[in-house]
C-alpha atoms as a PDB file:
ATOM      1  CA  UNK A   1       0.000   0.000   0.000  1.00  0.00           C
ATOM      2  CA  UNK A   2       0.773   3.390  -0.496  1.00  0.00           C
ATOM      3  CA  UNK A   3       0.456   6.162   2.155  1.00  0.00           C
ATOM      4  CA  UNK A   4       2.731   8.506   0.923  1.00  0.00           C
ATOM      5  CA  UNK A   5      -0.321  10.495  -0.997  1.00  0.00           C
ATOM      6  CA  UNK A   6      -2.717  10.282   2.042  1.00  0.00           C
ATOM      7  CA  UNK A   7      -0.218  11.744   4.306  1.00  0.00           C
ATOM      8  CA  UNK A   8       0.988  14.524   2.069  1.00  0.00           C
ATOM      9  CA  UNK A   9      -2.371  15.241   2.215  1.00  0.00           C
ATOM     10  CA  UNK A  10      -3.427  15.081   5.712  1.00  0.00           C
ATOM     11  CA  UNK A  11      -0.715  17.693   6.615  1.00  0.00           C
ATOM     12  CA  UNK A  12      -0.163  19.959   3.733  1.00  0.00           C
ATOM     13  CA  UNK A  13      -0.503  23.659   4.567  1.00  0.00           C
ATOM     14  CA  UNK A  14       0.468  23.206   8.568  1.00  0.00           C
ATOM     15  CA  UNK A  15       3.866  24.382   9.318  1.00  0.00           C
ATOM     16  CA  UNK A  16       6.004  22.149  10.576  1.00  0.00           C
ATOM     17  CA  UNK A  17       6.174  22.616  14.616  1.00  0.00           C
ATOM     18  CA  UNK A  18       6.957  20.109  17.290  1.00  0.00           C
ATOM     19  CA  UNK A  19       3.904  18.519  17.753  1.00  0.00           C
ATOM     20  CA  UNK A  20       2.741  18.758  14.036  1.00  0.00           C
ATOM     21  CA  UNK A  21       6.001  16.852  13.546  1.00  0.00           C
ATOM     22  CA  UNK A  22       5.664  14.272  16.090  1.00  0.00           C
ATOM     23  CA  UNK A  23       1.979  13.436  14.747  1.00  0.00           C
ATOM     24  CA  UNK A  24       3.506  13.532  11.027  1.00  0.00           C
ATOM     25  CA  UNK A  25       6.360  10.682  12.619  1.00  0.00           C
ATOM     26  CA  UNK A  26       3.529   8.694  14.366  1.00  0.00           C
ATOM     27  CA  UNK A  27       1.599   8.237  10.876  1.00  0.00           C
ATOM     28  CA  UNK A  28       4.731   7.403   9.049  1.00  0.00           C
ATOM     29  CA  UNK A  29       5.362   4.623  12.054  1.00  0.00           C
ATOM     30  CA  UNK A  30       1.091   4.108  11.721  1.00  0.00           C
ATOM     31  CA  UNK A  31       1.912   3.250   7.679  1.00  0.00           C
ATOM     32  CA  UNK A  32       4.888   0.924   8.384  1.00  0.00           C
ATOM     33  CA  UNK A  33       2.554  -1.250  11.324  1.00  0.00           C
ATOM     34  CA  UNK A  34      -0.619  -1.075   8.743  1.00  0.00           C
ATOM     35  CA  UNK A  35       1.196  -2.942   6.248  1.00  0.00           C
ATOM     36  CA  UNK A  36       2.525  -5.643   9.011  1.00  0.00           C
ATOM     37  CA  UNK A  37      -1.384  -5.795   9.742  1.00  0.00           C
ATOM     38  CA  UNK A  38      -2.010  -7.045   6.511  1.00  0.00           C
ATOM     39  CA  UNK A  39      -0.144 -10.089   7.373  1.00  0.00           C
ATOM     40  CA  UNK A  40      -1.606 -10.653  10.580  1.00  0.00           C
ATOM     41  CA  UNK A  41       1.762 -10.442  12.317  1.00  0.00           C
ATOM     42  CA  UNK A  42       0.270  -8.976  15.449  1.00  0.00           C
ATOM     43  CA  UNK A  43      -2.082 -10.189  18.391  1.00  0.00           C
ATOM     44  CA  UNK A  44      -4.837  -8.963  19.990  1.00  0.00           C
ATOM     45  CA  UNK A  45      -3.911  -5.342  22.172  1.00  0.00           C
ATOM     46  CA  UNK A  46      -6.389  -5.598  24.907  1.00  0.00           C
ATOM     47  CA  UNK A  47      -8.685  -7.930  26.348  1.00  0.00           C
ATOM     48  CA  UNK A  48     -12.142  -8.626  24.580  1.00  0.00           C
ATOM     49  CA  UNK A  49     -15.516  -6.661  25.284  1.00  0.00           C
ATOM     50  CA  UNK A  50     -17.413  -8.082  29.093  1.00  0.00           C
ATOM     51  CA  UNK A  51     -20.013  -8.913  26.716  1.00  0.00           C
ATOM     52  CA  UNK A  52     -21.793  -9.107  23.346  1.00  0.00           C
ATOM     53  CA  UNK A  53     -23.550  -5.855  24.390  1.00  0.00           C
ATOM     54  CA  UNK A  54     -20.140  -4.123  24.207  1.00  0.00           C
ATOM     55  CA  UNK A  55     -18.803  -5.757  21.256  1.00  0.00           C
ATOM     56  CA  UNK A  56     -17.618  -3.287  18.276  1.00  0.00           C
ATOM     57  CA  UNK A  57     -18.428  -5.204  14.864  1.00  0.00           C
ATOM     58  CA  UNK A  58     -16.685  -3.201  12.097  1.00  0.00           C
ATOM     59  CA  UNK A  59     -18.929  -2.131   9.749  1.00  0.00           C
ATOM     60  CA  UNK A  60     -22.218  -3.662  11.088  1.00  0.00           C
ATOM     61  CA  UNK A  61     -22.979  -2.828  14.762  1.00  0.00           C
ATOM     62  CA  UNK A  62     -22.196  -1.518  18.215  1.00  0.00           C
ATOM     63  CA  UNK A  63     -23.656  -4.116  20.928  1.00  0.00           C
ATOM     64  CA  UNK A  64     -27.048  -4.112  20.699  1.00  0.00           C
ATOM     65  CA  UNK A  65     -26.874  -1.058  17.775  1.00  0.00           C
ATOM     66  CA  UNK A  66     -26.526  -2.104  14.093  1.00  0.00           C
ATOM     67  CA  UNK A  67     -26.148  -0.357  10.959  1.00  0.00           C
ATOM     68  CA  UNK A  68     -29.768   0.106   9.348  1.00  0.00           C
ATOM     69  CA  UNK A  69     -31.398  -0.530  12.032  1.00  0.00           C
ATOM     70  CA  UNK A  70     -34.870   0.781  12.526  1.00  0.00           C
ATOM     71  CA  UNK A  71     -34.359   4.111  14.524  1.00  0.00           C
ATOM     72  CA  UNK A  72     -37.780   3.635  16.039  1.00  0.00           C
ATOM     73  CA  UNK A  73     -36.012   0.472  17.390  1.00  0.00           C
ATOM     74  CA  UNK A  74     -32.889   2.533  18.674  1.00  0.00           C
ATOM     75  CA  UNK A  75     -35.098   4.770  20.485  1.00  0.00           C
ATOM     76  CA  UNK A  76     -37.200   1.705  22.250  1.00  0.00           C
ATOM     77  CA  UNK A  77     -33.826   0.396  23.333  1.00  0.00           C
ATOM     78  CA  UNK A  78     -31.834   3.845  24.274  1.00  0.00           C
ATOM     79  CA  UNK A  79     -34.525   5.725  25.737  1.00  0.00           C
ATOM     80  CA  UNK A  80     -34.896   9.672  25.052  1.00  0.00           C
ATOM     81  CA  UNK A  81     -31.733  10.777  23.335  1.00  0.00           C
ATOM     82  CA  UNK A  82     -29.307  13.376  26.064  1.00  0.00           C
ATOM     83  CA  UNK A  83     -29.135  15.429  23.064  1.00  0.00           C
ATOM     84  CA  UNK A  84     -30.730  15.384  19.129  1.00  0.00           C
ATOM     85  CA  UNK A  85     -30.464  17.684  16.158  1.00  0.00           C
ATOM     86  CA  UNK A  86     -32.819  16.745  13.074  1.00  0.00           C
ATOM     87  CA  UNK A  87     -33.396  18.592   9.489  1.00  0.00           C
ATOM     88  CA  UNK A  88     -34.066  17.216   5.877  1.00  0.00           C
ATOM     89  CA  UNK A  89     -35.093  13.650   7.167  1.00  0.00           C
ATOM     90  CA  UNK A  90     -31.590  13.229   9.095  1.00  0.00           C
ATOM     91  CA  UNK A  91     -31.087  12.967  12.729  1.00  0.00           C
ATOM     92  CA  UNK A  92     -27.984  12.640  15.005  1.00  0.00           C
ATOM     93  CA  UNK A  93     -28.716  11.443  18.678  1.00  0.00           C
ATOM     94  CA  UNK A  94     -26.861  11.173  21.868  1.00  0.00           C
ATOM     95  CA  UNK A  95     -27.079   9.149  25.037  1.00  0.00           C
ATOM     96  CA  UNK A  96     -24.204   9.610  27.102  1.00  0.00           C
ATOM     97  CA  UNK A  97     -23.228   7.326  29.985  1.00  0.00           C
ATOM     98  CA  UNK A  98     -25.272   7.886  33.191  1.00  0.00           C
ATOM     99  CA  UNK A  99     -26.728  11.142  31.406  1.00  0.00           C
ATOM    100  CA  UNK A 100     -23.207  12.646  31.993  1.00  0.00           C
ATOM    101  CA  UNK A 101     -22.088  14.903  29.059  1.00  0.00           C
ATOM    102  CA  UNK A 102     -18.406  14.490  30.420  1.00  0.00           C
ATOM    103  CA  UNK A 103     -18.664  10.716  30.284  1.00  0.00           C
ATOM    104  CA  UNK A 104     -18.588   8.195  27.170  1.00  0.00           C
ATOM    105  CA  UNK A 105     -21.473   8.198  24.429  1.00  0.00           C
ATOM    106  CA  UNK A 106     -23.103   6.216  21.777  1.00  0.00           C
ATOM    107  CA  UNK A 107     -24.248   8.811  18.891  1.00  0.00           C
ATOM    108  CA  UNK A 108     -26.364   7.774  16.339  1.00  0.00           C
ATOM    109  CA  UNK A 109     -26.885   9.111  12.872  1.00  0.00           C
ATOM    110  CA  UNK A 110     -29.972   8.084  10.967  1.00  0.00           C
ATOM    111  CA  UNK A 111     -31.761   9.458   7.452  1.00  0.00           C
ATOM    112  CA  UNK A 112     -34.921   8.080   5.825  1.00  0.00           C
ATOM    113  CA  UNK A 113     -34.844   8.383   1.860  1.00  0.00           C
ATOM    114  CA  UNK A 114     -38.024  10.426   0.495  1.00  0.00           C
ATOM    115  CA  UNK A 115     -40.017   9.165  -2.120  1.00  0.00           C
ATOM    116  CA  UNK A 116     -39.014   5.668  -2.060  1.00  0.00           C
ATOM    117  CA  UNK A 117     -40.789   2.407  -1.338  1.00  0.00           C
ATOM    118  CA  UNK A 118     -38.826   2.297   2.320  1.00  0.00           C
ATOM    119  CA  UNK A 119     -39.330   5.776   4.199  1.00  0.00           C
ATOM    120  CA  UNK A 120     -38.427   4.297   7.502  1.00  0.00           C
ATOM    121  CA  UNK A 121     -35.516   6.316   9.441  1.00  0.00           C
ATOM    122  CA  UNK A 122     -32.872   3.823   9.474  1.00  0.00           C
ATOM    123  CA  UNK A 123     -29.411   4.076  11.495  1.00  0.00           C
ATOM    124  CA  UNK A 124     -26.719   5.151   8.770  1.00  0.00           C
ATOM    125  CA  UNK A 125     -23.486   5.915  10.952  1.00  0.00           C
ATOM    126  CA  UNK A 126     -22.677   4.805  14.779  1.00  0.00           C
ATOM    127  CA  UNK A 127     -20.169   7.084  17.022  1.00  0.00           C
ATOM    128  CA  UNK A 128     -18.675   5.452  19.768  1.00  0.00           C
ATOM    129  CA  UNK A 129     -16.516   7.224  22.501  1.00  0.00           C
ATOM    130  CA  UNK A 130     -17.420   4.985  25.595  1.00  0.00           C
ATOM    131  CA  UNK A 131     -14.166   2.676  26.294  1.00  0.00           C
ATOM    132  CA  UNK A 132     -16.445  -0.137  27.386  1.00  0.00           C
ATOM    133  CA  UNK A 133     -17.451  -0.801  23.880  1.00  0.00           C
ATOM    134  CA  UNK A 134     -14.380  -2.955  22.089  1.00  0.00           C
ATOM    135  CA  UNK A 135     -13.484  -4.871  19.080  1.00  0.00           C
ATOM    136  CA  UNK A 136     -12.678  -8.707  18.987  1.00  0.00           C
ATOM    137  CA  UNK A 137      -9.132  -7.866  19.315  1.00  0.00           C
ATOM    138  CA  UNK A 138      -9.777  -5.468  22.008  1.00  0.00           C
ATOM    139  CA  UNK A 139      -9.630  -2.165  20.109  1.00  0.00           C
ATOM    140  CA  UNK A 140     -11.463   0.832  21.653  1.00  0.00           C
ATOM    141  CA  UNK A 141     -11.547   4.251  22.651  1.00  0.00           C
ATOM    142  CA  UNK A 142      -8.495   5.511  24.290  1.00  0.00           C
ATOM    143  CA  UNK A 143      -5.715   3.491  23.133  1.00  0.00           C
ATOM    144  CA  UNK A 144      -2.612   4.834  20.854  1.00  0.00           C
ATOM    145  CA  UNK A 145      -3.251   4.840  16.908  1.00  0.00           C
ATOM    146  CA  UNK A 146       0.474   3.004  17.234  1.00  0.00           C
ATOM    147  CA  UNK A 147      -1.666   0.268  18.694  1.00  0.00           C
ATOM    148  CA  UNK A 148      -4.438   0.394  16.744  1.00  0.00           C
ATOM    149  CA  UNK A 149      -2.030  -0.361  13.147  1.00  0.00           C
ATOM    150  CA  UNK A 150      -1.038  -3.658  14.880  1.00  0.00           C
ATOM    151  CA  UNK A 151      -4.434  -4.728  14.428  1.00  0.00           C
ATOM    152  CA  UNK A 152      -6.108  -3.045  11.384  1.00  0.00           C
ATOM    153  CA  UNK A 153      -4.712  -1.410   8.201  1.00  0.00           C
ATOM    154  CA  UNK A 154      -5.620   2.228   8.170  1.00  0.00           C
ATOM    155  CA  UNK A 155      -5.053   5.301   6.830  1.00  0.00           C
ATOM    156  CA  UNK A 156      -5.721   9.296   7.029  1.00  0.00           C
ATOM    157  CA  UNK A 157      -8.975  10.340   5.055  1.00  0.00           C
ATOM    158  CA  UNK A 158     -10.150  13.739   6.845  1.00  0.00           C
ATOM    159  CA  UNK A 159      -8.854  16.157   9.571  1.00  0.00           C
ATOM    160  CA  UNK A 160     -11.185  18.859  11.503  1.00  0.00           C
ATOM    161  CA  UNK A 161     -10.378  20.991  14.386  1.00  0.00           C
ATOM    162  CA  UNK A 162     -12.097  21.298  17.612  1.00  0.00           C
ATOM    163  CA  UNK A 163     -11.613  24.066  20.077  1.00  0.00           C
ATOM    164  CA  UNK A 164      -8.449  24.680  17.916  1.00  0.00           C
ATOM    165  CA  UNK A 165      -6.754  21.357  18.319  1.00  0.00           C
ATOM    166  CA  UNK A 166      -6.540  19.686  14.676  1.00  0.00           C
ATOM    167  CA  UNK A 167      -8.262  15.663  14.842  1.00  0.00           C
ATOM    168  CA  UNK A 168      -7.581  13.605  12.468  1.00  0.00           C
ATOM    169  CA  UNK A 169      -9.666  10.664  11.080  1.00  0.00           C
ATOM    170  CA  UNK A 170      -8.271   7.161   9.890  1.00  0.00           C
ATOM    171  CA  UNK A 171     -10.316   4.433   7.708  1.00  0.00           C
ATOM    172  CA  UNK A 172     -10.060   1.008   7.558  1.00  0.00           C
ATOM    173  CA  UNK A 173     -12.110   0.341   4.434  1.00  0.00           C
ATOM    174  CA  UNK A 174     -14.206  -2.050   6.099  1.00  0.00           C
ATOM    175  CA  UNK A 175     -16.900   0.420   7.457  1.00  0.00           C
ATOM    176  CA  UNK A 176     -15.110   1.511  11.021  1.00  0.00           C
ATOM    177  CA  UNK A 177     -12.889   4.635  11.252  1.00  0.00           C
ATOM    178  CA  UNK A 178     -11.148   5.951  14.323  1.00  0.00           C
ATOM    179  CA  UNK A 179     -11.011   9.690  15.422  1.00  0.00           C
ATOM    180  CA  UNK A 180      -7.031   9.900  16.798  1.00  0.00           C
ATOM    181  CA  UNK A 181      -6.477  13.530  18.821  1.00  0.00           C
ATOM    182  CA  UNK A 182      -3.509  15.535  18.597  1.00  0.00           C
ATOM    183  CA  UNK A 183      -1.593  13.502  21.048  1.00  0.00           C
ATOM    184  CA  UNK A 184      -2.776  10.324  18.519  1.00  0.00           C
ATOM    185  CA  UNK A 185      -4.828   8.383  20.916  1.00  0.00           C
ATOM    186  CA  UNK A 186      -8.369   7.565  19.380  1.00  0.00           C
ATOM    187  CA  UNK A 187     -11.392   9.530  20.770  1.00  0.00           C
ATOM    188  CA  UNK A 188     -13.940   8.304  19.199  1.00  0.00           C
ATOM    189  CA  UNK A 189     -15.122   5.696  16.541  1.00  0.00           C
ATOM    190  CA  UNK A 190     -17.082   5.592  13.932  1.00  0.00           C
ATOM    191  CA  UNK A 191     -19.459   2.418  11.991  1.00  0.00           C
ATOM    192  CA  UNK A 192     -21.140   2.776   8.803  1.00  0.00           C
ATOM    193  CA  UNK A 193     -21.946   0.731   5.539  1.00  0.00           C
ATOM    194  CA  UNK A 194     -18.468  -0.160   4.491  1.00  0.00           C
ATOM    195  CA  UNK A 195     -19.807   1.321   0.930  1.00  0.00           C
ATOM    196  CA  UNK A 196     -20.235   4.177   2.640  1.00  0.00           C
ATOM    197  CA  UNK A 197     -17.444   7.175   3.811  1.00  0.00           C
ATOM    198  CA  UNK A 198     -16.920   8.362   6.984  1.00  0.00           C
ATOM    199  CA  UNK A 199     -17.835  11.783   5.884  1.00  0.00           C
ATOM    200  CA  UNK A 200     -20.796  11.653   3.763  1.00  0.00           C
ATOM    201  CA  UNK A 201     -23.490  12.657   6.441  1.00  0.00           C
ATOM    202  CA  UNK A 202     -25.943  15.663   6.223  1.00  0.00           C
ATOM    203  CA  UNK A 203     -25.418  16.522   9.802  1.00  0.00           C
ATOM    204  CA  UNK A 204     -22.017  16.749  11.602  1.00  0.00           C
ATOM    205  CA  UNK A 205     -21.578  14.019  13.365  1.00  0.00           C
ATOM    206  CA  UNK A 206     -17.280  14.783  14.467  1.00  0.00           C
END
């Protein structure tokens, strides 16, 4: 594989200070693990989820949560959303951990297509920031992007900035990208279709 494109990319236009330049280093080290990845040279990093309820499925569902689910559904299981933001058929919803803003969340981001035979809202993208929910091979919120290229094969597709720190997002291609902060530990992550990108969503859901 070839990184060198995506990583021009990801940081052209920043100058080049200490921190920009350790995060440009940790992607370069993030290219060389991905491609070990590929040939499974690595085990798992953590343990497995407690349960099935916590288990991260790349590209189809978050415990109980799956991709095209029902919303209706989501909302019988969830409860009220903390927070919700809705226009043009689209939704994003929130529940966060013991109603705690400061704690983890599941976000949800769900559309219904107009005019078609199927007008039900359906669950498009799943954001996950709660470090009880893990993969199989024990990937979650909060550990090192280092880590995480042991164990998949990704690779920078977006950047945004919040409250002036520049985030960066990294794909997998098989519907599960992680959110990796300035200090490249993984914030948040994100399931969809893996048809779909990480970005295509009428609402922001960062």
């Amino acid at each position: 594989m070839d990184f060198k494109h995506d990583i021009h990319a990801t940081f052209e236009g920043h100058h080049s200070n200490s921190s920009e330049m350790k995060f440009l280093y940790t992607v370069l080290a993030v290219a060389v693990l991905s491609l070990a990845a590929c040939q499974n040279h690595y085990g798992p990093v953590g343990p497995p989820p407690a349960s099935k309820d916590l288990l991260i499925n790349p590209g189809v569902s978050a415990g109980k949560i799956s991709i095209d689910d029902n919303m209706d559904s989501v909302l019988a299981l969830l409860g009220k959303p903390d927070r919700s933001d809705a226009a043009m058929g689209k939704v994003v919803a929130n529940w966060y951990h013991n109603h705690d803003s400061a704690a983890g969340q599941i976000a949800v981001y769900a559309s219904r297509q107009m005019g078609v035979g199927d007008e039900i809202s359906r669950v498009k993208k799943i954001k996950i920031t709660d470090t009880a929910y893990r993969t199989q091979e024990g990937i979650g919120t909060g550990e090192l992007l280092i880590d995480i290229a042991r164990i998949f094969v990704v690779r920078p597709v977006d950047t945004f900035r919040r409250n002036n720190q520049k985030f960066t997002i990294f794909d997998t291609q098989k519907g599960m990208s992680f959110i990796i902060n300035p200090k490249g530990i993984c914030d948040a992550i994100i399931l969809q279709n893996p048809k779909d990108s990480v970005n295509t969503a009428y609402l922001p859901f960062y």
